[in-house]
PDB file of N, CA and C in Angstrom:
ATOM      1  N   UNK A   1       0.841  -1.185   0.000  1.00  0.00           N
ATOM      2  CA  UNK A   1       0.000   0.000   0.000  1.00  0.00           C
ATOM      3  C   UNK A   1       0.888   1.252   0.000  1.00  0.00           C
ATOM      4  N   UNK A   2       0.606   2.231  -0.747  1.00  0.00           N
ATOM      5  CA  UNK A   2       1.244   3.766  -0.897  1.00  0.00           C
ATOM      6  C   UNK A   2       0.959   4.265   0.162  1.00  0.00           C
ATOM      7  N   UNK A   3       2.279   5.286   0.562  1.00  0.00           N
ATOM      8  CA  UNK A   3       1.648   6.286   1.540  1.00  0.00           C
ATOM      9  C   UNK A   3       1.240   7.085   0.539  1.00  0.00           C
ATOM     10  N   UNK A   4       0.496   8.218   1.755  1.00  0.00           N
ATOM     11  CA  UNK A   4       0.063   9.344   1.664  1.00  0.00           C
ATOM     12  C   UNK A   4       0.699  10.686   1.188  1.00  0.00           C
ATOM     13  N   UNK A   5       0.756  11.230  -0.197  1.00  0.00           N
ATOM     14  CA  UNK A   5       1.677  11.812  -0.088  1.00  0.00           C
ATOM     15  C   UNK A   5       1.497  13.596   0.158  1.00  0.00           C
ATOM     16  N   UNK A   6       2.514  14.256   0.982  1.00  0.00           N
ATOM     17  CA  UNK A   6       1.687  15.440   1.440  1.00  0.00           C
ATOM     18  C   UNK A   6       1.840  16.693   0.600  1.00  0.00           C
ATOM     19  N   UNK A   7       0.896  17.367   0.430  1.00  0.00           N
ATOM     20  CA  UNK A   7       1.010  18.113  -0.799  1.00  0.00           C
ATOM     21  C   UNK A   7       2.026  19.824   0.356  1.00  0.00           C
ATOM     22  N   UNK A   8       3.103  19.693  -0.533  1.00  0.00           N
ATOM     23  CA  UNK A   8       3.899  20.690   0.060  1.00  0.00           C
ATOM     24  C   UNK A   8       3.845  22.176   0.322  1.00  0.00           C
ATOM     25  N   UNK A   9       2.994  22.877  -0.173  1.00  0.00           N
ATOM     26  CA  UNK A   9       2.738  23.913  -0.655  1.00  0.00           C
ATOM     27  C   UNK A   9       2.004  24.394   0.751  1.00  0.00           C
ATOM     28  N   UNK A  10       0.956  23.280   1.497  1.00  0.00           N
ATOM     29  CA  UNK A  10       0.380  23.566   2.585  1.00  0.00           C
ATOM     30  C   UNK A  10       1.353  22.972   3.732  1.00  0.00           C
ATOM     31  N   UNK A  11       2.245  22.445   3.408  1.00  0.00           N
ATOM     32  CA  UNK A  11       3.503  22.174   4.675  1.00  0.00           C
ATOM     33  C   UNK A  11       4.381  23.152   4.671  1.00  0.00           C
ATOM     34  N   UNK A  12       4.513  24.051   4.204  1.00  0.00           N
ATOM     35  CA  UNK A  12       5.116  24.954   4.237  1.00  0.00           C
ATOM     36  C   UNK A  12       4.323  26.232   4.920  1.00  0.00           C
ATOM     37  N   UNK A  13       3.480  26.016   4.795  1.00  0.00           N
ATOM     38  CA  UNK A  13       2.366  27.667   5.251  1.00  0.00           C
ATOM     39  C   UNK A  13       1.690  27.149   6.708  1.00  0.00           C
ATOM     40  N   UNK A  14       1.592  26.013   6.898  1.00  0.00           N
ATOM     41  CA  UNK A  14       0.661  25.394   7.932  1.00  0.00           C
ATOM     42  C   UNK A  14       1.842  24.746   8.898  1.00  0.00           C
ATOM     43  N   UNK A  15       1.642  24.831   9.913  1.00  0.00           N
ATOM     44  CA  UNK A  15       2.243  23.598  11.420  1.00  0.00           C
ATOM     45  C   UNK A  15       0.554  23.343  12.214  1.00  0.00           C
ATOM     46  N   UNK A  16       1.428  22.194  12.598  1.00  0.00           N
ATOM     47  CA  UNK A  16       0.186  21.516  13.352  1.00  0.00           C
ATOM     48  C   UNK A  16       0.344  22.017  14.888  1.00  0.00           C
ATOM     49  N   UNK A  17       0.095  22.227  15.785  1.00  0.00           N
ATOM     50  CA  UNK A  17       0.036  22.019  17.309  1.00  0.00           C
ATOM     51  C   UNK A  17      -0.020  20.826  17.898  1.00  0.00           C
ATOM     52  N   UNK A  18       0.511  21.085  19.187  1.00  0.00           N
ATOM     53  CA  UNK A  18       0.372  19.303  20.077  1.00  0.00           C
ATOM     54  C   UNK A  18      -1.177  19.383  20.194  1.00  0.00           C
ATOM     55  N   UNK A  19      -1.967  20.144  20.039  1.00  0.00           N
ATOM     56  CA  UNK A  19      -3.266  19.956  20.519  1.00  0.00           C
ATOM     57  C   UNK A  19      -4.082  19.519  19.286  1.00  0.00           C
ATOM     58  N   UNK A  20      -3.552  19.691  18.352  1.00  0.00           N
ATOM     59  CA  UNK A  20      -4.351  19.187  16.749  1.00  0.00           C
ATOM     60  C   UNK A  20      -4.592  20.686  15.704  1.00  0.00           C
ATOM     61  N   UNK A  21      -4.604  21.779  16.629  1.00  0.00           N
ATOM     62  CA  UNK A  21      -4.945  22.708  15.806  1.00  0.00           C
ATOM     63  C   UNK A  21      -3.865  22.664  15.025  1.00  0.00           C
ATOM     64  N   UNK A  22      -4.351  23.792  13.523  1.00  0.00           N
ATOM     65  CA  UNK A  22      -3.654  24.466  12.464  1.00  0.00           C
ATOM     66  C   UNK A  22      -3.327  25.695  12.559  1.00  0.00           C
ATOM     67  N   UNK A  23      -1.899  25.885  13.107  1.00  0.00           N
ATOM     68  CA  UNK A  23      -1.215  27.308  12.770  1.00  0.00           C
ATOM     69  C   UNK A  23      -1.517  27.913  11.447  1.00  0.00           C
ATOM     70  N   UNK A  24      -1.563  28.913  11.096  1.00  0.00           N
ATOM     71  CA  UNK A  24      -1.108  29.889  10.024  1.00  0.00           C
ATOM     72  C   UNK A  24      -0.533  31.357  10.392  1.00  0.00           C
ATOM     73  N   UNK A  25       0.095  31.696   9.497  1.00  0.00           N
ATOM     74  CA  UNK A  25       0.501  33.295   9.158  1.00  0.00           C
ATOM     75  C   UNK A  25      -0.709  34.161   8.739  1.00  0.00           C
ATOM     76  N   UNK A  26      -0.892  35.358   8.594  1.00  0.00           N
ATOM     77  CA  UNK A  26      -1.558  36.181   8.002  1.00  0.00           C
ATOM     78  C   UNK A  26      -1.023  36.905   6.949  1.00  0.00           C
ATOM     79  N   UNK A  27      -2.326  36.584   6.112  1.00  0.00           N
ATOM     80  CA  UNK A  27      -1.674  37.402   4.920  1.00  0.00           C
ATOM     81  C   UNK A  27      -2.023  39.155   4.903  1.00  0.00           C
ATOM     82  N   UNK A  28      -1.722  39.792   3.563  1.00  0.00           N
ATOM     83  CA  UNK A  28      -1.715  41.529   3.267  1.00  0.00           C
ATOM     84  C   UNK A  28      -0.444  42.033   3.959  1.00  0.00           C
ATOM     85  N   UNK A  29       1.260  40.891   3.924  1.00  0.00           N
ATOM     86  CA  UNK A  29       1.963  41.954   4.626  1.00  0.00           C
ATOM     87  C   UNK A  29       2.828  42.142   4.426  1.00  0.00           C
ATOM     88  N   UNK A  30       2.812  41.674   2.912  1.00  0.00           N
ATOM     89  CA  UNK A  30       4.457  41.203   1.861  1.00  0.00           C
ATOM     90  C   UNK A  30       4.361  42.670   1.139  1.00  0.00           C
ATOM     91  N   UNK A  31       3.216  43.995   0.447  1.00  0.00           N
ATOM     92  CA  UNK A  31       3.723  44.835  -0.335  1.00  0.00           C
ATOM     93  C   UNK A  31       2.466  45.484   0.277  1.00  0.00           C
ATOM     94  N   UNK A  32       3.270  46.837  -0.641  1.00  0.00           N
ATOM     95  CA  UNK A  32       1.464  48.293  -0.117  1.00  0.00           C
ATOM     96  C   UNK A  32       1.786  48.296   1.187  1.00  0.00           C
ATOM     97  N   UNK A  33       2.891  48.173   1.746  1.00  0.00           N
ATOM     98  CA  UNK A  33       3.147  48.412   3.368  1.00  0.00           C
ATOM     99  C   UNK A  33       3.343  50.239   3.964  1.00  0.00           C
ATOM    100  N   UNK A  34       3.437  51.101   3.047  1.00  0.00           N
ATOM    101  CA  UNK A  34       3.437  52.108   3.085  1.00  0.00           C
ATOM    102  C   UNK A  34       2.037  52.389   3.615  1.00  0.00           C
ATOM    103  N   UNK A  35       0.959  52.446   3.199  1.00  0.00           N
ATOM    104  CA  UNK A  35      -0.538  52.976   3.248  1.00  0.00           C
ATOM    105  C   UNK A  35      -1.050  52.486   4.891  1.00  0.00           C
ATOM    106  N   UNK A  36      -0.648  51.086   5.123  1.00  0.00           N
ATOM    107  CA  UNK A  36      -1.082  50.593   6.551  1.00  0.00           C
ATOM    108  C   UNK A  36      -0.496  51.177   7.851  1.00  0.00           C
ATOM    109  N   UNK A  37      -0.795  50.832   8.446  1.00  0.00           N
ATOM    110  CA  UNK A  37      -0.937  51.569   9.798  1.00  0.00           C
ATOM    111  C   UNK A  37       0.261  50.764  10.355  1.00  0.00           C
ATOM    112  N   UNK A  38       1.187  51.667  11.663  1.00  0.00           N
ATOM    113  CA  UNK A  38       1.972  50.351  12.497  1.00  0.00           C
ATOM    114  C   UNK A  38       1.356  49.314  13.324  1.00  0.00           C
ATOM    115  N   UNK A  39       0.313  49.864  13.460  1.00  0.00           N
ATOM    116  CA  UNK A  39      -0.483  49.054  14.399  1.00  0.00           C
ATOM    117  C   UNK A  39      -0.710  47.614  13.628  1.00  0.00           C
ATOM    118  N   UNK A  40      -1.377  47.973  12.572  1.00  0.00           N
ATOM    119  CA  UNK A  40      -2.180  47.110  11.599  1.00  0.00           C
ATOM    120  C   UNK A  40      -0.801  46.036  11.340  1.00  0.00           C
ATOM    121  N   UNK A  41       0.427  46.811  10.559  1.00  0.00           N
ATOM    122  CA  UNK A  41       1.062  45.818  10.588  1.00  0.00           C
ATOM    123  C   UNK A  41       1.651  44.911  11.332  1.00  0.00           C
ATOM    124  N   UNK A  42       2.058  45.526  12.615  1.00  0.00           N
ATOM    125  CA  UNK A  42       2.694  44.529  14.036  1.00  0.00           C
ATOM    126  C   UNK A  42       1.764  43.269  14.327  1.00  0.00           C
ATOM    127  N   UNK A  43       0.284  43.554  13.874  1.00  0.00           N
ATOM    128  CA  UNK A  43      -0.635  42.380  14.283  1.00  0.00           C
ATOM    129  C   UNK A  43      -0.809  41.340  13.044  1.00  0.00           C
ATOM    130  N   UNK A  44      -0.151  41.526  12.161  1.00  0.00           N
ATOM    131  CA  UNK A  44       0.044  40.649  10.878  1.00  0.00           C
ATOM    132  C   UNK A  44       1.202  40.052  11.134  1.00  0.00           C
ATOM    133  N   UNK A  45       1.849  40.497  12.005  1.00  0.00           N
ATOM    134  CA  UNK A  45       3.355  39.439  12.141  1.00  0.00           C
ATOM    135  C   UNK A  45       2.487  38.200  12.882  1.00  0.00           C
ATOM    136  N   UNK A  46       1.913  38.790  13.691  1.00  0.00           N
ATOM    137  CA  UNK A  46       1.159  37.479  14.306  1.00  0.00           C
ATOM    138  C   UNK A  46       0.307  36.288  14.281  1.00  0.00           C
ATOM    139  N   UNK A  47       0.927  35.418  14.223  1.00  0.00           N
ATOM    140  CA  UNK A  47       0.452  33.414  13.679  1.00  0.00           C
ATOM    141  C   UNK A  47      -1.244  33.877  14.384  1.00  0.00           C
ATOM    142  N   UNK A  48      -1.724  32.822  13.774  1.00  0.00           N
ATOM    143  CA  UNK A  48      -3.555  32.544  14.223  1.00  0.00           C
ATOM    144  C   UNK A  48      -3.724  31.113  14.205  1.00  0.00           C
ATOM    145  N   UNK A  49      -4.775  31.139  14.655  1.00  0.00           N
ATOM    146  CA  UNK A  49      -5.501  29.749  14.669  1.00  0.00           C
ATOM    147  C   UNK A  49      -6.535  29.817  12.832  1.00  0.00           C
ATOM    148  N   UNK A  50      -6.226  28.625  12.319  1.00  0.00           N
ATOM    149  CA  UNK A  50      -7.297  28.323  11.634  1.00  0.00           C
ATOM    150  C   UNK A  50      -8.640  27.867  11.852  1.00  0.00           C
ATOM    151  N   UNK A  51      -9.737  28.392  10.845  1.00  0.00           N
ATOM    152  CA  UNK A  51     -11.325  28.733  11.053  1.00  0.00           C
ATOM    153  C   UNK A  51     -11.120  27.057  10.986  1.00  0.00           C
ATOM    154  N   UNK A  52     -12.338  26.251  11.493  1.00  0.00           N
ATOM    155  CA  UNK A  52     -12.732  25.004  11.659  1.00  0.00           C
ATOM    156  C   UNK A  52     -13.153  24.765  10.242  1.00  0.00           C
ATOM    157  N   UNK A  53     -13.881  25.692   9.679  1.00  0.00           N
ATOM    158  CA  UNK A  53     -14.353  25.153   8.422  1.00  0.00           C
ATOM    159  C   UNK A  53     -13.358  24.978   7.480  1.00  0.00           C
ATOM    160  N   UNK A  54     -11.781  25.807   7.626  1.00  0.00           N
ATOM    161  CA  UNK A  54     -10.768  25.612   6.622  1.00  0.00           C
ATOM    162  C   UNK A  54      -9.855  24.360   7.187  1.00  0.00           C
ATOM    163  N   UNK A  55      -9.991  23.960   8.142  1.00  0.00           N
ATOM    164  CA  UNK A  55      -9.041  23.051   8.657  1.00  0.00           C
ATOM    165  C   UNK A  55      -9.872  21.601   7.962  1.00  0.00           C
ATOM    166  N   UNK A  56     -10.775  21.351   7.816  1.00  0.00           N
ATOM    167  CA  UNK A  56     -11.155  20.014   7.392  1.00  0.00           C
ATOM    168  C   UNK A  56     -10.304  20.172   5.878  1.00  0.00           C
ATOM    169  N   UNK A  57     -10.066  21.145   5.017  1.00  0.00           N
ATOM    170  CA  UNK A  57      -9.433  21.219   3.764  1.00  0.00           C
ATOM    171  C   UNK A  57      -7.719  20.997   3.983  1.00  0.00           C
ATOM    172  N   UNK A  58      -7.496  21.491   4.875  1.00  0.00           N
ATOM    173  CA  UNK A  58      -5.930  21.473   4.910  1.00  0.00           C
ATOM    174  C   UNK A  58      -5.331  20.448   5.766  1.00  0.00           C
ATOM    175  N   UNK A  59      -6.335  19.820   6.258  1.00  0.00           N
ATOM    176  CA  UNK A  59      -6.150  18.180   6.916  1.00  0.00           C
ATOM    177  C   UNK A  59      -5.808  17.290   5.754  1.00  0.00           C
ATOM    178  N   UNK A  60      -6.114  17.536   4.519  1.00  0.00           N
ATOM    179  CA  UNK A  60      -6.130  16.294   3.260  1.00  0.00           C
ATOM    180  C   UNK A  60      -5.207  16.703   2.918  1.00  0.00           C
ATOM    181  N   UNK A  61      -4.802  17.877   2.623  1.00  0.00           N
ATOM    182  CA  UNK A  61      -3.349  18.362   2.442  1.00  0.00           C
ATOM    183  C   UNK A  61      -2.490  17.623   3.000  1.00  0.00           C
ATOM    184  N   UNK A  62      -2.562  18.018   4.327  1.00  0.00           N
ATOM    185  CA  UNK A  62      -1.482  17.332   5.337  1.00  0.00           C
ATOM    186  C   UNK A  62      -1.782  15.989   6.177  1.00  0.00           C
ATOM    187  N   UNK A  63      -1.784  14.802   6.027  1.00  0.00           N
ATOM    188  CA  UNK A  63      -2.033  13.750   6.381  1.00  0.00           C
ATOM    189  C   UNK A  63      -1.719  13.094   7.512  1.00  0.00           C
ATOM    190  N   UNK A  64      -0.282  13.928   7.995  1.00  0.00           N
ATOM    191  CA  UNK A  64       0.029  13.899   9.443  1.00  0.00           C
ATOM    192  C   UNK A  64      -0.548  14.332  10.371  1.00  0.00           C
ATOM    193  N   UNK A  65      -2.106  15.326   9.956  1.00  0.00           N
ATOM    194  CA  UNK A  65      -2.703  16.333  10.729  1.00  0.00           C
ATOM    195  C   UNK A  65      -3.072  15.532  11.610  1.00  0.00           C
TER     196      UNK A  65
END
């Protein structure tokens, strides 16, 4: 039987937690950084939790999830 193979593109953007959740980054913070606020941007450095409804998608992605 084949493994599973994990599509890389979401192993790279995603970590898992010991608890099961899905890390991510936030995006809007690579260009147009002039116009935003400091505020706005300091809180885009900051990782989030993924929505429940996107994590059932990026579970098939990642198979280790």
């Amino acid at each position: 039987m084949q493994k599973m193979k994990t599509r890389r593109a979401a192993a790279k953007r995603f970590t898992v937690t010991g608890s099961g959740k899905i890390k991510r980054n936030k995006a809007y913070k690579s260009h147009i950084l002039e116009k935003k606020s400091p505020k706005r941007k300091r809180n885009l450095r900051k990782a989030t939790m993924m929505l429940a409804a996107d994590k059932k998608r990026a579970i098939k992605c990642l198979p280790y999830a």
